[in-house]
Protein backbone atom coordinates (compact mmCIF):
# COMPACT_ATOMS: atom_id res chain seq x y z
CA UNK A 1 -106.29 -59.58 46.41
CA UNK A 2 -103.81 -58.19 48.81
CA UNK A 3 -104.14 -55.04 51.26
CA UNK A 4 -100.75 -53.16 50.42
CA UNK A 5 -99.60 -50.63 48.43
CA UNK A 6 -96.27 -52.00 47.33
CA UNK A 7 -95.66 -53.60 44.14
CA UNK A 8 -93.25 -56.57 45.37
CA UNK A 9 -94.86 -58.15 49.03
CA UNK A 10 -94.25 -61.97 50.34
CA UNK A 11 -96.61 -64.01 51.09
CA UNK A 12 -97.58 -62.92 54.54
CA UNK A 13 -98.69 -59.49 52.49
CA UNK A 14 -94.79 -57.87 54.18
CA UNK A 15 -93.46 -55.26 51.55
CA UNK A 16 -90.12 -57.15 50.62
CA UNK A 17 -86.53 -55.74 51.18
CA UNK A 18 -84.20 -54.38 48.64
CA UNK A 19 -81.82 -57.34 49.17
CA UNK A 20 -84.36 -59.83 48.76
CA UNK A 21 -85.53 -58.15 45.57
CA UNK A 22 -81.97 -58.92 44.58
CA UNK A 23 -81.36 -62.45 45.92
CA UNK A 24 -84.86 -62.94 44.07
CA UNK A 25 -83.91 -61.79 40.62
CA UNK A 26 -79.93 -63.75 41.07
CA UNK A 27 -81.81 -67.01 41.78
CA UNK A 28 -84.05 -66.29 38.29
CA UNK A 29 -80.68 -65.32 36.58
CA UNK A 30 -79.46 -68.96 37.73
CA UNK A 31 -82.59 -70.58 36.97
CA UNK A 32 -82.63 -69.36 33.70
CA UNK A 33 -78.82 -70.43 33.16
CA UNK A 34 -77.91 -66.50 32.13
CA UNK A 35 -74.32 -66.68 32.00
CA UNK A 36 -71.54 -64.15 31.47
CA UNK A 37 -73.83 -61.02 32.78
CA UNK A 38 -74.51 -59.70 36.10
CA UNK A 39 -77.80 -60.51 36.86
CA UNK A 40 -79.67 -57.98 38.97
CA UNK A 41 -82.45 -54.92 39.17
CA UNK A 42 -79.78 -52.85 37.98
CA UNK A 43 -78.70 -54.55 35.04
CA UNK A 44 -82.30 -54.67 33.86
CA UNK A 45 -82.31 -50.97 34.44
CA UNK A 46 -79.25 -50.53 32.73
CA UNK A 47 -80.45 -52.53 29.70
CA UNK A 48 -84.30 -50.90 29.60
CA UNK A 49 -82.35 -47.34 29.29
CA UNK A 50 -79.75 -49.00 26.75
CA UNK A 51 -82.23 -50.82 24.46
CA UNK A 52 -84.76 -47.54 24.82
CA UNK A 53 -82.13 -45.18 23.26
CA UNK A 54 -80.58 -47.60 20.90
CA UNK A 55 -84.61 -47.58 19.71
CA UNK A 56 -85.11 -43.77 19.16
CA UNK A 57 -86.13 -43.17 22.30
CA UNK A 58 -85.68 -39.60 23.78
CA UNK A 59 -83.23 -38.53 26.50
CA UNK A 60 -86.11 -36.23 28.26
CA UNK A 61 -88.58 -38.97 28.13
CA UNK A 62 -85.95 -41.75 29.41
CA UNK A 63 -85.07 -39.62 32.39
CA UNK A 64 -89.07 -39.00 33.66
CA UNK A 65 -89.49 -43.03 33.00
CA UNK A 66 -86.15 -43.69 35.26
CA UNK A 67 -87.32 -41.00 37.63
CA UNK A 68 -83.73 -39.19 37.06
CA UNK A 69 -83.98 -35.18 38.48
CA UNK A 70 -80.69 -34.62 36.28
CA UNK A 71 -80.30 -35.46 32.61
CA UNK A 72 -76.59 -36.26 33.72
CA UNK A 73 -76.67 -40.35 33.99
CA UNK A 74 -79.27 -40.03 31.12
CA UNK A 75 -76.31 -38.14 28.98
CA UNK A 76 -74.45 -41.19 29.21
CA UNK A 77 -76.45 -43.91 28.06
CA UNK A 78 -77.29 -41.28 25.15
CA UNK A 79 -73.67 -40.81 24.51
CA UNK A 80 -72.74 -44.81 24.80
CA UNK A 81 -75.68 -46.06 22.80
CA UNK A 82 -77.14 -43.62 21.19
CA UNK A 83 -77.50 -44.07 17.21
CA UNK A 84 -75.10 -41.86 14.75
CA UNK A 85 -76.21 -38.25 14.56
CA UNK A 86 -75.54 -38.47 10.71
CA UNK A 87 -78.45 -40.90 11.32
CA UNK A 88 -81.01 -38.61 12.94
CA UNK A 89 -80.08 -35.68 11.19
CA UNK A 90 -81.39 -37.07 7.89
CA UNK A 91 -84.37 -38.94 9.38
CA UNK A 92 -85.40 -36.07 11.32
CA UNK A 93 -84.42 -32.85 9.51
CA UNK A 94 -86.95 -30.60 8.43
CA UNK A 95 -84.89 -29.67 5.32
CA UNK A 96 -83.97 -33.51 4.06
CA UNK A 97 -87.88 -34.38 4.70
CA UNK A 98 -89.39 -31.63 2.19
């Protein structure tokens, strides 16, 4: 076991860099022959918030999880993937659920 307190650290125990992070998770996108997307941390960002939406997840919830102090950039992935408010209203209403 290592003596650190970061998540990502080499193996001489040194916290690693934001660019290696990066070259790190290109050379995985290669490896892994992903093709036609970026690959990189914030595409998986990016697609965490977009598949947590598109899965009922909440706006408030999403922000506190991508440690967001404004719902602003939140709005957005609500407004691009969120599912058709026809759709939650009659899942969720307390009227159509008597």
């Amino acid at each position: 076991m290592l003596d650190c307190d970061s998540l990502f650290v080499n193996i001489d125990n040194n916290t690693f860099k934001v660019r290696g992070i990066q070259q790190a998770i290109k050379l995985y996108g290669q490896d892994a022959r992903i093709k036609g997307v970026h690959v990189s941390p914030h595409t998986f960002g990016h697609t965490f918030a977009k598949m947590y939406i598109m899965n009922g997840g909440d706006a408030f919830s999403l922000q506190k999880i991508l440690g967001h102090t404004s719902l602003d950039i939140v709005r957005m992935y609500v407004n691009l993937f969120g599912t058709d408010i026809s759709e939650k209203h009659d899942r969720h209403s307390p009227i159509e659920n008597l």
